[in-house]
PDB file of N, CA and C in Angstrom:
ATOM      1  N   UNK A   1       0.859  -1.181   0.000  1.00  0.00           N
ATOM      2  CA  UNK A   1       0.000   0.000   0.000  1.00  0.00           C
ATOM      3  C   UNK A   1       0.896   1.233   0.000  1.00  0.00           C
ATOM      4  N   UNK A   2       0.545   2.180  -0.826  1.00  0.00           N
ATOM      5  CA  UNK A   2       1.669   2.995  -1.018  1.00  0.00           C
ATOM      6  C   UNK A   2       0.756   4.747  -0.869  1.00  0.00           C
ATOM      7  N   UNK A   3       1.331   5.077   0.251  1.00  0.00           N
ATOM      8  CA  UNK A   3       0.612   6.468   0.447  1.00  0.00           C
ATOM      9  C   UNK A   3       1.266   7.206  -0.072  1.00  0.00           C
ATOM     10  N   UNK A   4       0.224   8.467  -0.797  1.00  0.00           N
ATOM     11  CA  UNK A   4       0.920   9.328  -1.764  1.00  0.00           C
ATOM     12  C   UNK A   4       0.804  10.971  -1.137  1.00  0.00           C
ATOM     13  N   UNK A   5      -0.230  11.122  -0.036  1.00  0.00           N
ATOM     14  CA  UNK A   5       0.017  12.367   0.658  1.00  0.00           C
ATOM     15  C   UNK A   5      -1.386  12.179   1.527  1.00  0.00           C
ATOM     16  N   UNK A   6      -1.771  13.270   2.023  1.00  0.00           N
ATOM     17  CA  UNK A   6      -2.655  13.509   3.533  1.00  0.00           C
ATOM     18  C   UNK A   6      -3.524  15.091   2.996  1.00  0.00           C
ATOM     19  N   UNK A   7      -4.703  14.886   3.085  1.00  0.00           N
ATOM     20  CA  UNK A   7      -5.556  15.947   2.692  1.00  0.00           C
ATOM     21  C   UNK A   7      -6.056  16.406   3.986  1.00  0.00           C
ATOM     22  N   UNK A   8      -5.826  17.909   4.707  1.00  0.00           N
ATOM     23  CA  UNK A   8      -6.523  18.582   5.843  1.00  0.00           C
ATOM     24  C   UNK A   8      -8.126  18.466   5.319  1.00  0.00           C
ATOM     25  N   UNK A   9      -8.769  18.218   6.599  1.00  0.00           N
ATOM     26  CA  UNK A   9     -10.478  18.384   6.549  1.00  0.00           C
ATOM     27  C   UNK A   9     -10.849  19.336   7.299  1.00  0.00           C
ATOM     28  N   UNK A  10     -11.529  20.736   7.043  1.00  0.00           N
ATOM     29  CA  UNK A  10     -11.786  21.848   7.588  1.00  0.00           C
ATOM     30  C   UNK A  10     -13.231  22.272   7.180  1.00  0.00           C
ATOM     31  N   UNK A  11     -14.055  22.155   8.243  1.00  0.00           N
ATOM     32  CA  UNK A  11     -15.293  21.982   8.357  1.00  0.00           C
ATOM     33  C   UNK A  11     -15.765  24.012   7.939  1.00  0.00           C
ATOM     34  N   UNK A  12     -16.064  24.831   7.359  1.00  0.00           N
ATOM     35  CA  UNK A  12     -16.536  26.074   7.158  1.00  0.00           C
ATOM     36  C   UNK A  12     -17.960  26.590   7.267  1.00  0.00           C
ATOM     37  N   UNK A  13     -18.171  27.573   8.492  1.00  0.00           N
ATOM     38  CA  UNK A  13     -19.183  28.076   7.986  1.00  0.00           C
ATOM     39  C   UNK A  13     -20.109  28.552   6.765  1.00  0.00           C
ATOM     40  N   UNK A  14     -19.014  29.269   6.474  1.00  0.00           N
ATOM     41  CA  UNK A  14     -19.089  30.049   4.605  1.00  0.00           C
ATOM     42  C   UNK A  14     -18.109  29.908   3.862  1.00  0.00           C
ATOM     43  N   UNK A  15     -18.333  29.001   2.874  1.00  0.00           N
ATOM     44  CA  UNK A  15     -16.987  28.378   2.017  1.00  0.00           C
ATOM     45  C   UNK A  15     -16.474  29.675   0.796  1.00  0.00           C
ATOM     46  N   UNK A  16     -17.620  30.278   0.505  1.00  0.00           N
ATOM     47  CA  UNK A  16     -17.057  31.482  -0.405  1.00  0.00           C
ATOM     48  C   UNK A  16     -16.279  32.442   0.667  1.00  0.00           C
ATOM     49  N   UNK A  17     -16.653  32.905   1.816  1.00  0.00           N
ATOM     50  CA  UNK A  17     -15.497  33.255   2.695  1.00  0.00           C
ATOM     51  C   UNK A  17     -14.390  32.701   2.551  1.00  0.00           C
ATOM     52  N   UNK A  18     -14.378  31.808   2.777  1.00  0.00           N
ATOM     53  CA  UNK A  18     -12.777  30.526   3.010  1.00  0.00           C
ATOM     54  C   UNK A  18     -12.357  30.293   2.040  1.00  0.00           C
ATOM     55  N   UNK A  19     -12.493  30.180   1.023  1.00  0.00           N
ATOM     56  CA  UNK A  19     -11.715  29.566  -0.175  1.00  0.00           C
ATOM     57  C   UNK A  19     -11.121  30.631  -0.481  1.00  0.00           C
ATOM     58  N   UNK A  20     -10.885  32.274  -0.283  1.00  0.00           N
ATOM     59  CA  UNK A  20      -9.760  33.046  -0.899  1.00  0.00           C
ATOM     60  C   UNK A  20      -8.781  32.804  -0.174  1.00  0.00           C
ATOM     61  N   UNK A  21      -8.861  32.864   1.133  1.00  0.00           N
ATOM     62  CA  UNK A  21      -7.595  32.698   2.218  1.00  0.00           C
ATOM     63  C   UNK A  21      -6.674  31.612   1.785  1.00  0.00           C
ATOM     64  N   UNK A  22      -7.563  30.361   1.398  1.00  0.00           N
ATOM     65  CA  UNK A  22      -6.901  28.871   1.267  1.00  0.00           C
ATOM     66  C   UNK A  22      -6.587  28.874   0.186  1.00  0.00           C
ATOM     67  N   UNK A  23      -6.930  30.088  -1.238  1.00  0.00           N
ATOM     68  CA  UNK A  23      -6.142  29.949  -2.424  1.00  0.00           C
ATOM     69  C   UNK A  23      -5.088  30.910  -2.133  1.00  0.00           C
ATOM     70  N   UNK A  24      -5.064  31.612  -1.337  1.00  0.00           N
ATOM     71  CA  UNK A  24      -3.708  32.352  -1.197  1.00  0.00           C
ATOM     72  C   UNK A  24      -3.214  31.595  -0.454  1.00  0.00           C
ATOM     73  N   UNK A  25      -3.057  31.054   0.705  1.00  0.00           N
ATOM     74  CA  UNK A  25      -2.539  30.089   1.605  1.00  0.00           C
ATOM     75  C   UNK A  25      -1.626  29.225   1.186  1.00  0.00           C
ATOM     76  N   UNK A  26      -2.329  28.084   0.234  1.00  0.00           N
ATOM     77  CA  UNK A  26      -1.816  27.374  -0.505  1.00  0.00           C
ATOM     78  C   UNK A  26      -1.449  27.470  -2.123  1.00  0.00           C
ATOM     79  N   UNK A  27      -1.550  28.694  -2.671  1.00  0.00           N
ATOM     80  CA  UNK A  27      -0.830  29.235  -3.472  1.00  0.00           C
ATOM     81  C   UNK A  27      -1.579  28.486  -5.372  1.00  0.00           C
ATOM     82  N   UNK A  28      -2.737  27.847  -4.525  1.00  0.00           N
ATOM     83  CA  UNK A  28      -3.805  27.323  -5.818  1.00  0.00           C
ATOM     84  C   UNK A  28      -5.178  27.897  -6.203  1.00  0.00           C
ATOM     85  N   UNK A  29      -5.653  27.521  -7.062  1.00  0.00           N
ATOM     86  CA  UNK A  29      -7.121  27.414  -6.941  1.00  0.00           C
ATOM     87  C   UNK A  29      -7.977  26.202  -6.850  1.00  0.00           C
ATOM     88  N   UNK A  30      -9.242  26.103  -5.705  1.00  0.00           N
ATOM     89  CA  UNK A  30     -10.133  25.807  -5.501  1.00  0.00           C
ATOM     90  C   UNK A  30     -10.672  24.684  -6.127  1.00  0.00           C
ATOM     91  N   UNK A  31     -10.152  23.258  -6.629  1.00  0.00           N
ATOM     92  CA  UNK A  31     -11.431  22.187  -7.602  1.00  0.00           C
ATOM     93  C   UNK A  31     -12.818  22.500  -6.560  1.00  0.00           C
ATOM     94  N   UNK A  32     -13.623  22.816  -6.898  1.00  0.00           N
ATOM     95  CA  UNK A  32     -14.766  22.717  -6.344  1.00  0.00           C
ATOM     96  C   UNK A  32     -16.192  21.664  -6.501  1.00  0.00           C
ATOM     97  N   UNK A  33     -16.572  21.249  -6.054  1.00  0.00           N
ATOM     98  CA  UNK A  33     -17.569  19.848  -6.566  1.00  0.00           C
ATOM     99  C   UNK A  33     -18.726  19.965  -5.179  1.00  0.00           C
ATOM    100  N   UNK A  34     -19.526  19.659  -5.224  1.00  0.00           N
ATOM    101  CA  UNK A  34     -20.607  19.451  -4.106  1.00  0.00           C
ATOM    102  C   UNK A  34     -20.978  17.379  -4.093  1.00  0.00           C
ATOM    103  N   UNK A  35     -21.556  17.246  -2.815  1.00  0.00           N
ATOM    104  CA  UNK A  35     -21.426  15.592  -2.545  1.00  0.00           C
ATOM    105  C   UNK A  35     -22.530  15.798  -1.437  1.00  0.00           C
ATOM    106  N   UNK A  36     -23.779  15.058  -2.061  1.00  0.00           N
ATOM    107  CA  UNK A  36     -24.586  14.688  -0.762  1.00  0.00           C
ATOM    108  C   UNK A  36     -24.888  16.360   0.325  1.00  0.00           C
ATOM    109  N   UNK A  37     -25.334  17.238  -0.582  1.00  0.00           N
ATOM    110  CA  UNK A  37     -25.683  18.286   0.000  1.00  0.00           C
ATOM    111  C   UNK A  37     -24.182  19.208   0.230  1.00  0.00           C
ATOM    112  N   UNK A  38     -23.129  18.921   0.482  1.00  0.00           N
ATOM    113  CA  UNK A  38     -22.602  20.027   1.039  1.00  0.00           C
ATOM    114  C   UNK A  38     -21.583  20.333   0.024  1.00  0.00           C
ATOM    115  N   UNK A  39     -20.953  21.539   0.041  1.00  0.00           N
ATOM    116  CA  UNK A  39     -20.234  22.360  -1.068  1.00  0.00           C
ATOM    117  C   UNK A  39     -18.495  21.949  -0.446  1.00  0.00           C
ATOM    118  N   UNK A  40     -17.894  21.341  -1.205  1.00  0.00           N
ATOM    119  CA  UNK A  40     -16.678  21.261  -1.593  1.00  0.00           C
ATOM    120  C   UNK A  40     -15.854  21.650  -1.903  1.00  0.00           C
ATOM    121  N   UNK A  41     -14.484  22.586  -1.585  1.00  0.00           N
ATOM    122  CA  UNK A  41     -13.477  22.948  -1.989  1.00  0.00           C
ATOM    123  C   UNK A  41     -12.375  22.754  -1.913  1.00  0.00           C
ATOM    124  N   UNK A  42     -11.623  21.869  -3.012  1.00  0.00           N
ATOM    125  CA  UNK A  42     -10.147  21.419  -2.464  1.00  0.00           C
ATOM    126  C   UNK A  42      -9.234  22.065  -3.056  1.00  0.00           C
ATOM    127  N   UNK A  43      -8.297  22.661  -2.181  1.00  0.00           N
ATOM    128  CA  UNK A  43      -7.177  23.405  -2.867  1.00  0.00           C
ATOM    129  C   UNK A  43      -5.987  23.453  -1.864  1.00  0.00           C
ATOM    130  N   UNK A  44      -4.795  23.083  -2.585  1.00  0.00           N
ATOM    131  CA  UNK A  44      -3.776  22.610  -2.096  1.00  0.00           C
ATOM    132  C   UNK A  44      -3.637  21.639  -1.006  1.00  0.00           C
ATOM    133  N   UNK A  45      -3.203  21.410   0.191  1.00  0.00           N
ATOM    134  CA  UNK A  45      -3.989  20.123   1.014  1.00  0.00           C
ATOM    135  C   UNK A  45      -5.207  20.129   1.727  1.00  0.00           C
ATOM    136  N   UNK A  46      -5.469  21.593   1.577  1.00  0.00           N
ATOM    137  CA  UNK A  46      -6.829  21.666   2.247  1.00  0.00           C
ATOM    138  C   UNK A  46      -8.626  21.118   1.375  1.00  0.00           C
ATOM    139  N   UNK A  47      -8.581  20.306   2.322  1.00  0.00           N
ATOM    140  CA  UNK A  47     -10.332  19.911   1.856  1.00  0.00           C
ATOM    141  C   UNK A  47     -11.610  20.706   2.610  1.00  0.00           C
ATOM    142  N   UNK A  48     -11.723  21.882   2.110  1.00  0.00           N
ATOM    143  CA  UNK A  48     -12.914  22.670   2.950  1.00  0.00           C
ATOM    144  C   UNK A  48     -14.421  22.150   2.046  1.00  0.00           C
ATOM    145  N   UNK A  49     -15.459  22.279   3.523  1.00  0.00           N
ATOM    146  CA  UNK A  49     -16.671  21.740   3.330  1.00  0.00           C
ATOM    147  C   UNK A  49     -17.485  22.178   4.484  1.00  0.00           C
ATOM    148  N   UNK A  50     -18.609  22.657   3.629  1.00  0.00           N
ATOM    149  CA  UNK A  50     -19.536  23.442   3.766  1.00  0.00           C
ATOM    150  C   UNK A  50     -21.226  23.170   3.330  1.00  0.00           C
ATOM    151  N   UNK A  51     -22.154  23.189   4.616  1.00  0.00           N
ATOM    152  CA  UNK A  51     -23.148  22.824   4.417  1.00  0.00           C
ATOM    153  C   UNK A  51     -23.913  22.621   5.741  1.00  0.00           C
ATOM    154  N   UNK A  52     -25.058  21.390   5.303  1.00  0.00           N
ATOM    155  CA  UNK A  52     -25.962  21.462   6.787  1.00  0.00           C
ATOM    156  C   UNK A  52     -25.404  20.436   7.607  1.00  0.00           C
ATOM    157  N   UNK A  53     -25.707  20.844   9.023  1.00  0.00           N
ATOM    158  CA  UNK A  53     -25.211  20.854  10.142  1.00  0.00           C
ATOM    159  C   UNK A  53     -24.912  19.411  10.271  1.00  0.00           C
ATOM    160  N   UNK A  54     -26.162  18.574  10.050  1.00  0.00           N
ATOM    161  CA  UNK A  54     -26.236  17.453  10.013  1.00  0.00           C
ATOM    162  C   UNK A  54     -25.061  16.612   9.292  1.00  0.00           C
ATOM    163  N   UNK A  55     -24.638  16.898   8.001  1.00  0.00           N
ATOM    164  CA  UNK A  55     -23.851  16.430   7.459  1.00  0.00           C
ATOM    165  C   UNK A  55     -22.754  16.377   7.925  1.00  0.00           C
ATOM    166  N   UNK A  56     -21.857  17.838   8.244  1.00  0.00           N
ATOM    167  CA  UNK A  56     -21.079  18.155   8.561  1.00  0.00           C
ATOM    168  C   UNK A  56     -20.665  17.576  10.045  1.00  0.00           C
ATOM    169  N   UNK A  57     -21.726  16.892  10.790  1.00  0.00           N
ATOM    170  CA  UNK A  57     -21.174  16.462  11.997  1.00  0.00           C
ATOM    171  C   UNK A  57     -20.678  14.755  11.610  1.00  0.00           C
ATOM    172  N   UNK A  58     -21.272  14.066  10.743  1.00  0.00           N
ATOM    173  CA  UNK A  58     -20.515  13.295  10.065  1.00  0.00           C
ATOM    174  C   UNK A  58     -19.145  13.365   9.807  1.00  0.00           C
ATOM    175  N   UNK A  59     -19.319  14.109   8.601  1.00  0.00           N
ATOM    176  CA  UNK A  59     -18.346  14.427   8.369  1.00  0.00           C
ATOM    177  C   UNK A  59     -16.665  14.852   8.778  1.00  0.00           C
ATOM    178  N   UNK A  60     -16.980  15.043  10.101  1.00  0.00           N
ATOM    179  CA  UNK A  60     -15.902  16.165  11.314  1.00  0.00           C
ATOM    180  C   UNK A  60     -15.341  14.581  11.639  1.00  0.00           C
ATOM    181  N   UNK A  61     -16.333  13.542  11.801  1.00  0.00           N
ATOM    182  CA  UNK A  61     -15.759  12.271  12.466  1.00  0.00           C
ATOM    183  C   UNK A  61     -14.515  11.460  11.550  1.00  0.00           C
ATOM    184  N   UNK A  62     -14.376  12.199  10.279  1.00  0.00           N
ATOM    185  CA  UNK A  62     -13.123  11.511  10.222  1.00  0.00           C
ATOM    186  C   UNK A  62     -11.387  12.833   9.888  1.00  0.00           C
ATOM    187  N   UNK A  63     -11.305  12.000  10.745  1.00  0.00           N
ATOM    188  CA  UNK A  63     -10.116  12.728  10.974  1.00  0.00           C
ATOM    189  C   UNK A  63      -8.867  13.483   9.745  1.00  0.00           C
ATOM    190  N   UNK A  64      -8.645  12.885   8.538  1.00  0.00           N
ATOM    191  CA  UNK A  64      -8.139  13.041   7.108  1.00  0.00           C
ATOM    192  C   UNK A  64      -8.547  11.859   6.450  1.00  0.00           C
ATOM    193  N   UNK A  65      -8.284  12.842   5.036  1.00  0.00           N
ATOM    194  CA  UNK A  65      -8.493  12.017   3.931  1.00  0.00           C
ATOM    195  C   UNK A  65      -6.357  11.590   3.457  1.00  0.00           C
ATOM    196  N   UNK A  66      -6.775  10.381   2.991  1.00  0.00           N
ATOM    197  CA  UNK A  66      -5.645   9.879   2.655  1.00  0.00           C
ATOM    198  C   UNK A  66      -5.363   9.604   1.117  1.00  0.00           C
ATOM    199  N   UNK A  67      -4.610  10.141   0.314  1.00  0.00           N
ATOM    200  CA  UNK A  67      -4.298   9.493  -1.187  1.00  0.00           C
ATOM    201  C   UNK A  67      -3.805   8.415  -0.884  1.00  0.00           C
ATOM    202  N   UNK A  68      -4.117   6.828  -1.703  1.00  0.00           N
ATOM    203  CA  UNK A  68      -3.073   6.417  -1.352  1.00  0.00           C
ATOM    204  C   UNK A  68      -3.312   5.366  -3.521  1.00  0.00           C
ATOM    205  N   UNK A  69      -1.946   5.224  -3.574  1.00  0.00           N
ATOM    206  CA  UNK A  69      -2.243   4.880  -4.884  1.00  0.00           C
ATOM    207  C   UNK A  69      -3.540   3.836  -5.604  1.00  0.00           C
ATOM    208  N   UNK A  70      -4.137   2.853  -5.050  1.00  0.00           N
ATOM    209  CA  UNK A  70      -4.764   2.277  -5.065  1.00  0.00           C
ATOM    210  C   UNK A  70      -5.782   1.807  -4.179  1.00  0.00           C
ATOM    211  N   UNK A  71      -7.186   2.108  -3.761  1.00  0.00           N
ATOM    212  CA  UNK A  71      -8.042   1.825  -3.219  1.00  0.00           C
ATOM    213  C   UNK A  71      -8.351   0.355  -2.979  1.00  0.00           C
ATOM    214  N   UNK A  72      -8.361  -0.130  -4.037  1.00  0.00           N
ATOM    215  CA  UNK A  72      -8.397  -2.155  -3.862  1.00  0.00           C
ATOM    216  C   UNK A  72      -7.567  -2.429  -2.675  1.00  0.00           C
ATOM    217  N   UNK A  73      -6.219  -2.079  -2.971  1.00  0.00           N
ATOM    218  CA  UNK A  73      -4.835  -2.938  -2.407  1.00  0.00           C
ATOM    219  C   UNK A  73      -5.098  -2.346  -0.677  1.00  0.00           C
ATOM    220  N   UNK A  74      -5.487  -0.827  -0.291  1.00  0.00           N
ATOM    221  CA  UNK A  74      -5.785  -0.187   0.745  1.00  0.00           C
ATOM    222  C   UNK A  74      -6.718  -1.282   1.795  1.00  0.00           C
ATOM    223  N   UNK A  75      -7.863  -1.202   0.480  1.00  0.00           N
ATOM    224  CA  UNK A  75      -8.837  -2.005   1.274  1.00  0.00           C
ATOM    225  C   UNK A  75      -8.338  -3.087   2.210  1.00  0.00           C
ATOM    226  N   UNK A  76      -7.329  -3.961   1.217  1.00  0.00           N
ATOM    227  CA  UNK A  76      -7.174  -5.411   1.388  1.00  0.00           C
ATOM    228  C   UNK A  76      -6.082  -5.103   2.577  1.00  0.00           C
ATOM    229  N   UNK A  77      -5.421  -4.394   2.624  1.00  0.00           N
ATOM    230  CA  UNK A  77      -4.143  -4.063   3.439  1.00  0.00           C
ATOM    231  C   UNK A  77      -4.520  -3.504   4.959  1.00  0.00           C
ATOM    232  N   UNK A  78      -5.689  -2.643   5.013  1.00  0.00           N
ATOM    233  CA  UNK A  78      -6.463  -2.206   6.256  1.00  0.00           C
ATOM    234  C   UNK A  78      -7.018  -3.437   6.426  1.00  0.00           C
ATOM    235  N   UNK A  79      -7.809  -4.443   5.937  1.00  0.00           N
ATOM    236  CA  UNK A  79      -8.530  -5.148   6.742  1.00  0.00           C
ATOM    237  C   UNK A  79      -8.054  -6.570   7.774  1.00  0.00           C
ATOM    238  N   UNK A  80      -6.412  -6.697   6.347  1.00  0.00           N
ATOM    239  CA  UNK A  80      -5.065  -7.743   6.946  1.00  0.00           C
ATOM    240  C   UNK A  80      -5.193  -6.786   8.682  1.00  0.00           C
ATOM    241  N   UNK A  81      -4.923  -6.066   8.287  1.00  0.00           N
ATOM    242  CA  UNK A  81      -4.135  -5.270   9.904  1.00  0.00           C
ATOM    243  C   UNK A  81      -5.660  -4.701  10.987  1.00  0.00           C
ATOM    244  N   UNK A  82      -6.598  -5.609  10.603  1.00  0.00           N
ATOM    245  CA  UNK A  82      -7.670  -5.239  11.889  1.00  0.00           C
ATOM    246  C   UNK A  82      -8.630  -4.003  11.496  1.00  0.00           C
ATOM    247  N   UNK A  83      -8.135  -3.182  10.786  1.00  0.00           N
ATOM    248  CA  UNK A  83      -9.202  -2.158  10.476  1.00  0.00           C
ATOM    249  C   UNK A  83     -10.884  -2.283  10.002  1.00  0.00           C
ATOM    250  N   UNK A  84     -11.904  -1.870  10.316  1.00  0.00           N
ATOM    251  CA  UNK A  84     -13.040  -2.027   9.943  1.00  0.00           C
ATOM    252  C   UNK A  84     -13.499  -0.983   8.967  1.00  0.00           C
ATOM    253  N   UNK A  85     -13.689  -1.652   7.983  1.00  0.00           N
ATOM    254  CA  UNK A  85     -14.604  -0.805   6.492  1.00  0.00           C
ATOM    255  C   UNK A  85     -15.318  -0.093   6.966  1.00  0.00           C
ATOM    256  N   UNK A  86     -15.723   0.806   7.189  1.00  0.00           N
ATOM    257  CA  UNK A  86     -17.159   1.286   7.150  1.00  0.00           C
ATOM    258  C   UNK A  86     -17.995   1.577   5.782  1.00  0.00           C
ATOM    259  N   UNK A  87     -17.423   1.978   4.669  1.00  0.00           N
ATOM    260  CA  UNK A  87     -17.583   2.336   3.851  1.00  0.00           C
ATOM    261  C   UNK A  87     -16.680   2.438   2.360  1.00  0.00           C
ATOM    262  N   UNK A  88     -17.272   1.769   1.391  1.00  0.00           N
ATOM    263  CA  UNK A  88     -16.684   1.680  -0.232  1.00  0.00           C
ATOM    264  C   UNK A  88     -16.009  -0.028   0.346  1.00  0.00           C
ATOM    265  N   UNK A  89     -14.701   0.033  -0.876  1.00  0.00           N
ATOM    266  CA  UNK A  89     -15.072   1.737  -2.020  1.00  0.00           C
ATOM    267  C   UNK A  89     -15.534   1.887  -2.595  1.00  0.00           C
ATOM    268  N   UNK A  90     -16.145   2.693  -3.029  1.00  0.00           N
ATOM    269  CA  UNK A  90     -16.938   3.801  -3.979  1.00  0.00           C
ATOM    270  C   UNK A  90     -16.252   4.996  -4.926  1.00  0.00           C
ATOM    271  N   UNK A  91     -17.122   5.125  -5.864  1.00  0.00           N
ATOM    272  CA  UNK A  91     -16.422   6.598  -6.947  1.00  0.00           C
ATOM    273  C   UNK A  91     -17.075   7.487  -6.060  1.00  0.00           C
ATOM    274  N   UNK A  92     -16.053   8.595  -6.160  1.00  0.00           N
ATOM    275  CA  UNK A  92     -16.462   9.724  -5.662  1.00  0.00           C
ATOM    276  C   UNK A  92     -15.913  10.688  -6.603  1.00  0.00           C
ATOM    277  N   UNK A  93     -16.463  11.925  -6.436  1.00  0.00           N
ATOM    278  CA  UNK A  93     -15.602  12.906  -7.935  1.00  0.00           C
ATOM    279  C   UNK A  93     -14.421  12.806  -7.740  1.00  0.00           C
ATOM    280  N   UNK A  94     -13.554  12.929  -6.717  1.00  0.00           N
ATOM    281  CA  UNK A  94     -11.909  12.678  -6.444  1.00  0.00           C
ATOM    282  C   UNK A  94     -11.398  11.437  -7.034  1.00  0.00           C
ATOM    283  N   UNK A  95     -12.403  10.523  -7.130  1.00  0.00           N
ATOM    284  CA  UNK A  95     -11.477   9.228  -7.319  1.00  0.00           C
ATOM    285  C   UNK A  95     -12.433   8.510  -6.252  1.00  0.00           C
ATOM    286  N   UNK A  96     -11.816   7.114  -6.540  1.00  0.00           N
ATOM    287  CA  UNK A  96     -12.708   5.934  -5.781  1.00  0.00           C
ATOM    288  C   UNK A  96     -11.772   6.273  -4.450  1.00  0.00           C
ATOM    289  N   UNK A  97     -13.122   5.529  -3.403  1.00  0.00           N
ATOM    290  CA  UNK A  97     -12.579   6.211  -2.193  1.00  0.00           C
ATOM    291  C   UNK A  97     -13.175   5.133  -0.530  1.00  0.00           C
ATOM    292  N   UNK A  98     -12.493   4.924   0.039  1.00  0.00           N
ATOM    293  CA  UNK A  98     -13.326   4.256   0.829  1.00  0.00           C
ATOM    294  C   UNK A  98     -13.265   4.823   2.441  1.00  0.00           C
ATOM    295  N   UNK A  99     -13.661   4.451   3.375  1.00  0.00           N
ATOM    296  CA  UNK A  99     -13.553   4.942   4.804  1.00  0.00           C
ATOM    297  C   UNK A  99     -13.637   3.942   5.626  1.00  0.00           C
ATOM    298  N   UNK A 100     -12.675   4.171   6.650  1.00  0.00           N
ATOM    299  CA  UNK A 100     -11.625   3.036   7.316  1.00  0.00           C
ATOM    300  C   UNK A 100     -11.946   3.367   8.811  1.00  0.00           C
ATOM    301  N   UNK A 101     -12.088   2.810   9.816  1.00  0.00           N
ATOM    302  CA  UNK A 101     -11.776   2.930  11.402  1.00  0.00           C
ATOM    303  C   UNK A 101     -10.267   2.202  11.733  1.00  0.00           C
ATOM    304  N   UNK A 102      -9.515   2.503  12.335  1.00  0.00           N
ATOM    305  CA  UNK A 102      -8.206   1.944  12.674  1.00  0.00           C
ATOM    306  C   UNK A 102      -8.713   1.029  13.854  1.00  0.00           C
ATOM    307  N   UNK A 103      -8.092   0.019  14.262  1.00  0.00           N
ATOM    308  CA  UNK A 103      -8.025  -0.237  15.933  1.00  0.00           C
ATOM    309  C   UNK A 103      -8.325   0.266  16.456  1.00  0.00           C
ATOM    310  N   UNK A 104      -7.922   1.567  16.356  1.00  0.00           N
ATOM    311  CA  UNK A 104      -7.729   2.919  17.476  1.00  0.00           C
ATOM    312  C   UNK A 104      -8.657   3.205  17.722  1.00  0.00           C
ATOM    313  N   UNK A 105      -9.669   3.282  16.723  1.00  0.00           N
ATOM    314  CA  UNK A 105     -11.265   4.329  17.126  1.00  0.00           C
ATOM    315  C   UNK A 105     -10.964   5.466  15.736  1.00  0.00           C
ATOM    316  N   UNK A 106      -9.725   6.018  15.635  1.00  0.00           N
ATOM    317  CA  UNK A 106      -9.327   6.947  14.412  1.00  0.00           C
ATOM    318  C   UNK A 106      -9.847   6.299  13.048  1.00  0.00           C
ATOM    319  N   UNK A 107     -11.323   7.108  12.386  1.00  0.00           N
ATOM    320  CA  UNK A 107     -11.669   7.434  11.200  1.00  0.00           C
ATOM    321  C   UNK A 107     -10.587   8.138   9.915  1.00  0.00           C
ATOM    322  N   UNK A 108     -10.763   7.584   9.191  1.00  0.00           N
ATOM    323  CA  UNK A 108      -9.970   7.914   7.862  1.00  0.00           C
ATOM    324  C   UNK A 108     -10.407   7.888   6.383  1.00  0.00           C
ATOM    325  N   UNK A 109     -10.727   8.722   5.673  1.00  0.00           N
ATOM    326  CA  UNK A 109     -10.617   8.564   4.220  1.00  0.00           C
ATOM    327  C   UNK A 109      -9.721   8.270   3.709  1.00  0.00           C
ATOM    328  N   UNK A 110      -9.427   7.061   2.297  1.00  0.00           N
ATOM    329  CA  UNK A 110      -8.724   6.683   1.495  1.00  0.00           C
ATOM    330  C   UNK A 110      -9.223   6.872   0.492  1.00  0.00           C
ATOM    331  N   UNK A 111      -8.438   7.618  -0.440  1.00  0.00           N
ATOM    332  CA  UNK A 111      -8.741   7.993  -2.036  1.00  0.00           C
ATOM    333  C   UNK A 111      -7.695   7.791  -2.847  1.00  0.00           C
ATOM    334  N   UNK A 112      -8.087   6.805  -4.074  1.00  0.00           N
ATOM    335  CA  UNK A 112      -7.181   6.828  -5.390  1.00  0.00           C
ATOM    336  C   UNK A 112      -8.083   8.237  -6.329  1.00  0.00           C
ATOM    337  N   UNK A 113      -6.563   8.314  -7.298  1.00  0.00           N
ATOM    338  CA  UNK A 113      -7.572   9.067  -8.443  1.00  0.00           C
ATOM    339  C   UNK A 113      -7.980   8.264  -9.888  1.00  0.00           C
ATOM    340  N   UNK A 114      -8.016   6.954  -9.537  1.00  0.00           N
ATOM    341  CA  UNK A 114      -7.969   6.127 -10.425  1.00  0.00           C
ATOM    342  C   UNK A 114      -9.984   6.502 -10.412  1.00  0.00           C
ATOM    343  N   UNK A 115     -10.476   7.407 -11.680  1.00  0.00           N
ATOM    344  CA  UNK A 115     -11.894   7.294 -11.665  1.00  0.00           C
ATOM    345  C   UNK A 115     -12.282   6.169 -12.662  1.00  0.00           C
TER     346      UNK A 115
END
């Protein structure tokens, strides 16, 4: 399993607020996409998201999103080492993607960009 980097998750009141700071911040612009009600903005490692309350408290429960080259091999490699699926994988606009609990109790997204 081969990790390719670590995406911040930053929950926003007002994402058109936030997304100038985080394109100057991180020195990009914004892919923007919406998922299941709430508004999406990823730019540079930051993943900001924005929406109703409800979602967003979901959402807060996992701790980062993870690239890692392949979603299959992830799967198979978290579940060798005890981890519980909760979820996928699945396509998501980023890429197929699944969500992991560690041992620990620590929530995680895993994303290829293999769409």
């Amino acid at each position: 399993m081969e990790i390719l980097g670590t995406t911040l998750r930053v929950c926003v009141d007002d994402l058109e607020a936030a997304v100038p700071f985080y394109e100057r911040l991180a020195g990009g612009t914004a892919l923007r996409f919406e998922r299941g009600g709430v508004q999406v903005a990823a730019v540079g490692c930051f993943l900001l998201m924005s929406g109703p309350e409800a979602e967003l408290e979901v959402l807060r429960k996992v701790a980062a999103t993870i690239a890692v080259k392949d979603v299959e091999e992830t799967h198979r490699v978290l579940s060798e080492l005890g981890a519980r699926i909760v979820a996928g994988p699945l396509a998501s606009p980023a890429g197929r993607n699944l969500i992991a609990m560690h041992p620990d109790g620590a929530v995680y997204e895993y994303v290829d960009r293999q769409v």
